[in-house]
N, C-alpha and C. Protein backbone atom coordinates (compact mmCIF):
# COMPACT_ATOMS: atom_id res chain seq x y z
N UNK A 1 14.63 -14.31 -21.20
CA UNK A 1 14.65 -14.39 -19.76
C UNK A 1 13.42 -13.68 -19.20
N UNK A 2 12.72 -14.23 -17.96
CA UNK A 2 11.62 -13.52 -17.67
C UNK A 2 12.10 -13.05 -16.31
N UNK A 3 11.19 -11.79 -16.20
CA UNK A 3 11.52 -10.86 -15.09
C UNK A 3 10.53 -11.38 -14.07
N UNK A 4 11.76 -11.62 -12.62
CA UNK A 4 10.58 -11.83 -11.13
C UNK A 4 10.63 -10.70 -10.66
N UNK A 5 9.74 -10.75 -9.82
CA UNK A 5 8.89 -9.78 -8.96
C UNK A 5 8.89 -10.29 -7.23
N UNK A 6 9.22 -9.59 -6.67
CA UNK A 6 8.74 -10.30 -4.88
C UNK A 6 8.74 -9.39 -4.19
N UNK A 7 7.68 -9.38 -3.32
CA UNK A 7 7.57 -8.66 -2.25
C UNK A 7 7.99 -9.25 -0.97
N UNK A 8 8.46 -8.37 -0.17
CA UNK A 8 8.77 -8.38 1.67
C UNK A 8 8.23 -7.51 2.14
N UNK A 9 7.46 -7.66 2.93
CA UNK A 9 6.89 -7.08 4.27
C UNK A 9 8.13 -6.97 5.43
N UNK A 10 8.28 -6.13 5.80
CA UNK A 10 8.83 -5.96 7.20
C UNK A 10 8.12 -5.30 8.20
N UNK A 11 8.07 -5.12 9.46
CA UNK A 11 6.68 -4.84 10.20
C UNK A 11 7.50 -5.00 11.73
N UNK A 12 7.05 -3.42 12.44
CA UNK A 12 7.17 -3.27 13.51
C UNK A 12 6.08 -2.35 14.28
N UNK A 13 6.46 -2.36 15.38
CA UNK A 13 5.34 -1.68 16.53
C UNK A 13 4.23 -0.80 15.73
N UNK A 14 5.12 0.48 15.09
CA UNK A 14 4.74 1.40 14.63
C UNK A 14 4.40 1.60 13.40
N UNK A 15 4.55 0.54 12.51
CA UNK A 15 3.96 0.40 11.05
C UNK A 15 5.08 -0.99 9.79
N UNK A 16 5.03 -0.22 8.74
CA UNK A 16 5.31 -1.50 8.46
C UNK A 16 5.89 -0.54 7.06
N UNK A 17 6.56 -1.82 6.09
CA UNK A 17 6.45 -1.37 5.10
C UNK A 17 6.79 -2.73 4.36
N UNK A 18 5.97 -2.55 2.51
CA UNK A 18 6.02 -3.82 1.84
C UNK A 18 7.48 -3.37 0.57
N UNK A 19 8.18 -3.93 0.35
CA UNK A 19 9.29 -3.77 -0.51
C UNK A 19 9.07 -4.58 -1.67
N UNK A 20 9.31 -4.05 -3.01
CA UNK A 20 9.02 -4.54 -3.87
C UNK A 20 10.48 -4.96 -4.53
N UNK A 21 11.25 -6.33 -4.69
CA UNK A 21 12.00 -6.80 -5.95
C UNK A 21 11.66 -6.92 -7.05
N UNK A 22 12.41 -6.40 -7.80
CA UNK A 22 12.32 -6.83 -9.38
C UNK A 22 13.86 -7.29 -9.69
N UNK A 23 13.83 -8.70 -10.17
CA UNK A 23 15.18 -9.69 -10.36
C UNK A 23 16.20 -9.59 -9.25
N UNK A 24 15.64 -9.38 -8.38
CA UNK A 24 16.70 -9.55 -7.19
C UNK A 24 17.06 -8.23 -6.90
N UNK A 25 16.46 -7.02 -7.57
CA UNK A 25 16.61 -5.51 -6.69
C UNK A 25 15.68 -4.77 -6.33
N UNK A 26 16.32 -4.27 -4.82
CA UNK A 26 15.50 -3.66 -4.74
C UNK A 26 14.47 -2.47 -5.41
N UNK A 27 13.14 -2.32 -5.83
CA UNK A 27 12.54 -1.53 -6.64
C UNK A 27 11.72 -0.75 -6.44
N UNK A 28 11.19 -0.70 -4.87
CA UNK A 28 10.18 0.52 -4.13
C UNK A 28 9.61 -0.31 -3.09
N UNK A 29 8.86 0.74 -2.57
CA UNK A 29 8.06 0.12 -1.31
C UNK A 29 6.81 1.27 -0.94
N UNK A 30 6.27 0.48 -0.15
CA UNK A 30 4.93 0.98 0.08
C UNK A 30 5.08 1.15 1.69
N UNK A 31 4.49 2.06 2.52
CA UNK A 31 4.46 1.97 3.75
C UNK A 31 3.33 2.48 4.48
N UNK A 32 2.98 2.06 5.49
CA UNK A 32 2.19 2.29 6.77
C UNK A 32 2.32 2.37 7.84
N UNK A 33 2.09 3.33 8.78
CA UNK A 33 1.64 3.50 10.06
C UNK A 33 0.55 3.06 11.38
N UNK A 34 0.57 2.53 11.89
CA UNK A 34 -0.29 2.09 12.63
C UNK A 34 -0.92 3.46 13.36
N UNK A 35 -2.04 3.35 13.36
CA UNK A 35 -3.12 4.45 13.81
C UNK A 35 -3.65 4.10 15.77
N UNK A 36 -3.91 4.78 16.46
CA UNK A 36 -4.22 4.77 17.55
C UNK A 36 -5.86 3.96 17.55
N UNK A 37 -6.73 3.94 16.37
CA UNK A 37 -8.05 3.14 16.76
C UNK A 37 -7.51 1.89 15.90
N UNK A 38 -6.83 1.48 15.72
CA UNK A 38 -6.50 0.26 15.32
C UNK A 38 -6.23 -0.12 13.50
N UNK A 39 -6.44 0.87 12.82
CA UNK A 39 -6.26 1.18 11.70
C UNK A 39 -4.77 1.61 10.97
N UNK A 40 -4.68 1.37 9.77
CA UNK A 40 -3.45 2.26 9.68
C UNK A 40 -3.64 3.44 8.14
N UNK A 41 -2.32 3.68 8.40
CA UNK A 41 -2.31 5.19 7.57
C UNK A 41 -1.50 4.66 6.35
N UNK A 42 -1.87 4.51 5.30
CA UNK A 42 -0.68 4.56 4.39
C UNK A 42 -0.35 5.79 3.69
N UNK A 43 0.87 5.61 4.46
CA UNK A 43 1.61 7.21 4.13
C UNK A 43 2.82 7.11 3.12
N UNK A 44 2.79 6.61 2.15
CA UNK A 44 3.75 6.90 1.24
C UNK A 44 4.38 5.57 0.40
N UNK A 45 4.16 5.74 -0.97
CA UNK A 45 4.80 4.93 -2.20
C UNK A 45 5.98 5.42 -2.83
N UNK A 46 7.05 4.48 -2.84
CA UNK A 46 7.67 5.23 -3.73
C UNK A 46 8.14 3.88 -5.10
N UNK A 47 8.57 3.91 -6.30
CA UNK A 47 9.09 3.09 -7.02
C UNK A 47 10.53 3.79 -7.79
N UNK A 48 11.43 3.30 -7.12
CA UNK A 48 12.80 3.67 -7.45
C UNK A 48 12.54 3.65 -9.28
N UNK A 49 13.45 5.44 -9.68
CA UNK A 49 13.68 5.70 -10.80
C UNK A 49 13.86 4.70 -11.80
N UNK A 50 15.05 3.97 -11.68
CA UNK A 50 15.25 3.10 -12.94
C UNK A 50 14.17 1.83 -12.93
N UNK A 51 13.08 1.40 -12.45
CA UNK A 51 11.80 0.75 -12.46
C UNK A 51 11.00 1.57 -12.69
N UNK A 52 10.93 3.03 -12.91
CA UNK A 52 9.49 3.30 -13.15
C UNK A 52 8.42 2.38 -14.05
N UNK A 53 9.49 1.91 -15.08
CA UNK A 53 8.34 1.92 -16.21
C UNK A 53 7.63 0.25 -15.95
N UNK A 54 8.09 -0.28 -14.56
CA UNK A 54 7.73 -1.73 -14.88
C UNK A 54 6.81 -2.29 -13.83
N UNK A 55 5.69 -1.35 -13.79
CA UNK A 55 4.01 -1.06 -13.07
C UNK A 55 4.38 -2.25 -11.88
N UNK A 56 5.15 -1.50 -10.69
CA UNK A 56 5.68 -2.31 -9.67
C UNK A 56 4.68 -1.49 -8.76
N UNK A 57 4.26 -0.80 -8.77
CA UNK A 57 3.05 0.10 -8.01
C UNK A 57 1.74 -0.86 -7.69
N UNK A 58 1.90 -1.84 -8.51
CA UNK A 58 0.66 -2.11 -8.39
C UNK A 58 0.99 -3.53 -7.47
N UNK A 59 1.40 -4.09 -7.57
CA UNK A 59 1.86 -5.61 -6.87
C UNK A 59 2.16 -4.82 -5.21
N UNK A 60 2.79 -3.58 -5.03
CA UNK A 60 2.71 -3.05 -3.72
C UNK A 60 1.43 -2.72 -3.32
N UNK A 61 0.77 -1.86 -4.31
CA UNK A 61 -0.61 -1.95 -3.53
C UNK A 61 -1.64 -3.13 -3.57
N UNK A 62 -1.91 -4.72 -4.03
CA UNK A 62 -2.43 -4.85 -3.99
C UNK A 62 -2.00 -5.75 -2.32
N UNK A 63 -0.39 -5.82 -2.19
CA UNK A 63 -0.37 -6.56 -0.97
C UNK A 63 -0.55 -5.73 0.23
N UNK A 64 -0.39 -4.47 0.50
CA UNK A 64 -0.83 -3.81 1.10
C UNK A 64 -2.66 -4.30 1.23
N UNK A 65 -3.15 -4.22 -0.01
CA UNK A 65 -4.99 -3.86 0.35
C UNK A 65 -4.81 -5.43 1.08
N UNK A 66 -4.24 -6.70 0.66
CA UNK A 66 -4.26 -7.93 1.12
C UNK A 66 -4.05 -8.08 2.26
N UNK A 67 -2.59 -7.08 3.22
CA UNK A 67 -2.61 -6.91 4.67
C UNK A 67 -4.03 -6.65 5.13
N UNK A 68 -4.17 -5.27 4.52
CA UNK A 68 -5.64 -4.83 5.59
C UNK A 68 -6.19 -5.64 5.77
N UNK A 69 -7.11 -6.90 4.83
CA UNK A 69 -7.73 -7.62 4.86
C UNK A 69 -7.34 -9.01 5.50
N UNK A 70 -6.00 -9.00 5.84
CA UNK A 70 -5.73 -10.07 6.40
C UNK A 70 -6.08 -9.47 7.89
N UNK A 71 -5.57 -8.58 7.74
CA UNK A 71 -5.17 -7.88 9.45
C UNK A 71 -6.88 -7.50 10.19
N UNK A 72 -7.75 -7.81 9.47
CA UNK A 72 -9.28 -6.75 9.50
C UNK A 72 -9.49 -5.54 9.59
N UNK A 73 -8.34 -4.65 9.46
CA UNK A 73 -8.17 -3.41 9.11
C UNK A 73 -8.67 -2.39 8.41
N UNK A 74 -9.03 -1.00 8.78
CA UNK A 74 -9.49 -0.35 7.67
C UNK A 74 -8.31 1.04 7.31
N UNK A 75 -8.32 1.64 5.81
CA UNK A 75 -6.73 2.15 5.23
C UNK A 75 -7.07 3.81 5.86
N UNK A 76 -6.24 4.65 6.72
CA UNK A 76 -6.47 6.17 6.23
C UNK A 76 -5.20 6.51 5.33
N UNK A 77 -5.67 6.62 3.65
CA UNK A 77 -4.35 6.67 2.92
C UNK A 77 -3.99 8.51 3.15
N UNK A 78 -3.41 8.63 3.22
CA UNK A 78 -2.37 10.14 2.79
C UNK A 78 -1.55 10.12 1.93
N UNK A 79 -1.22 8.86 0.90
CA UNK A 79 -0.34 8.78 -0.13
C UNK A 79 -1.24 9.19 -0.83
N UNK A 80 -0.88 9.97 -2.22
CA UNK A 80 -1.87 9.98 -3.10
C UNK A 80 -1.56 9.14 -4.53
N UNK A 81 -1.02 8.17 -4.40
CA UNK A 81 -1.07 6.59 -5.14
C UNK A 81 -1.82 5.88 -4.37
N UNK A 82 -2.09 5.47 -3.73
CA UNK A 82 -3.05 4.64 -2.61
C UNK A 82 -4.37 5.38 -2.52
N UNK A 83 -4.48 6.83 -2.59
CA UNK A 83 -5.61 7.35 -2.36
C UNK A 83 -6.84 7.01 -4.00
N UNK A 84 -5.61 7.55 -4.75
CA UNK A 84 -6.19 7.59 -6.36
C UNK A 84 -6.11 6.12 -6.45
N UNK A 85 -5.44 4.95 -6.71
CA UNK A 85 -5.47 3.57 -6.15
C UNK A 85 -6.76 2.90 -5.74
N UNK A 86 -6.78 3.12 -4.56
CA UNK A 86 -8.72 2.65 -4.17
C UNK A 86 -9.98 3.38 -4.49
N UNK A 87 -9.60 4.96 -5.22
CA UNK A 87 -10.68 5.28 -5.75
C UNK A 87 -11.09 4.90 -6.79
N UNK A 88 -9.95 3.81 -7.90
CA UNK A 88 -10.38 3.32 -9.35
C UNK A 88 -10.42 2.08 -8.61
N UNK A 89 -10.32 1.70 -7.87
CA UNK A 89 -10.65 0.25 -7.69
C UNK A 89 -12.12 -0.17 -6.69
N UNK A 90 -12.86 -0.32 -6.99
CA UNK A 90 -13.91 -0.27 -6.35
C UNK A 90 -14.04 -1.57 -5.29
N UNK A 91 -12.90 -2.69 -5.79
CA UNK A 91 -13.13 -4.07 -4.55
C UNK A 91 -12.82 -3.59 -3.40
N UNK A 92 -11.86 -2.44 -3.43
CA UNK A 92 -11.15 -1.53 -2.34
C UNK A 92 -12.21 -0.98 -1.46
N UNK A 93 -13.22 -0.73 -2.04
CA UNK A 93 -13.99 0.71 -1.69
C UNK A 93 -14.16 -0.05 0.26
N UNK A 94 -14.47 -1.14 0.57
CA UNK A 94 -14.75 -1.72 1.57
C UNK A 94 -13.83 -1.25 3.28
N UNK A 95 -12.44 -0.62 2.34
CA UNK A 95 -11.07 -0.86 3.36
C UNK A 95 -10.59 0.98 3.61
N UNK A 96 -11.50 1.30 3.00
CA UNK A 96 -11.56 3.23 3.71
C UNK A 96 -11.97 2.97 4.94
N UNK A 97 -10.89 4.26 6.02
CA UNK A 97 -11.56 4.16 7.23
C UNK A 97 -12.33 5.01 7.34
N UNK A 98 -13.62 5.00 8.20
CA UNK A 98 -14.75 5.88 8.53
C UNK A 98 -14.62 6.91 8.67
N UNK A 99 -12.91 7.47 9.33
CA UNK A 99 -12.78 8.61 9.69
C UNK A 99 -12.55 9.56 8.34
N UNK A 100 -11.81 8.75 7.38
CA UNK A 100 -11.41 9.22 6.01
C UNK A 100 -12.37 9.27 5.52
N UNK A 101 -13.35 8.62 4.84
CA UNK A 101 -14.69 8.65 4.09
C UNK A 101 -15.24 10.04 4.79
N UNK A 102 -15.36 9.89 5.29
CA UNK A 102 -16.24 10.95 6.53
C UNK A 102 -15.36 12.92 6.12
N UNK A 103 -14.16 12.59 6.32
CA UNK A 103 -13.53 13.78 6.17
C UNK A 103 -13.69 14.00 4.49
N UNK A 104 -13.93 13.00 3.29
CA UNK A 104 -13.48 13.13 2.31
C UNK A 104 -14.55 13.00 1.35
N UNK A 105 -16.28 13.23 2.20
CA UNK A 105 -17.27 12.85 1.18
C UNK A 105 -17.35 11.40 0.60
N UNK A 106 -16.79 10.30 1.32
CA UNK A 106 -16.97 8.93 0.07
C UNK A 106 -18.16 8.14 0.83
């Protein structure tokens, strides 16, 4: 039997968050804040205990980096999965916001 995977977005005024399934349960989520210059904050990953081991971290962050880019957005992460996240990923490097780079040497 092979294992699915799906994400949901849910999304209001104030931010959003992407939920990750694995076979029909729920398995973590990723979330964001909407920022006052039009940006948002991603403030926090989590991947429920009994999934750790089944790299669901990553299918959340890459639809997250896919929002920004849908949305023309740039990320101020405060998670530090998202932070360490776009620092090994260099396609990312584009979706730091100015204010973050700026505070953080990048």
């Amino acid at each position: 039997m092979s294992n699915t995977t799906k994400i949901q977005h849910i999304e209001n005024e104030q931010g959003g968050k992407f939920f990750v399934y694995y076979d029909n349960q729920e398995a973590g989520f990723i979330q964001y804040e909407w920022l006052p210059n039009g940006n948002f904050k991603a403030n926090g990953t989590l991947v429920y205990d009994d999934f750790r081991d089944k790299k669901l971290g990553k299918p959340l962050f890459d639809a997250l980096m896919n929002f920004a880019r849908e949305k023309n957005v740039k990320i101020y992460p405060t998670c530090p999965f998202v932070v360490l996240s776009m620092k090994r990923d260099a396609s990312t490097h584009d979706l730091w916001a100015d204010d973050y780079k700026a505070e953080n040497g990048l």
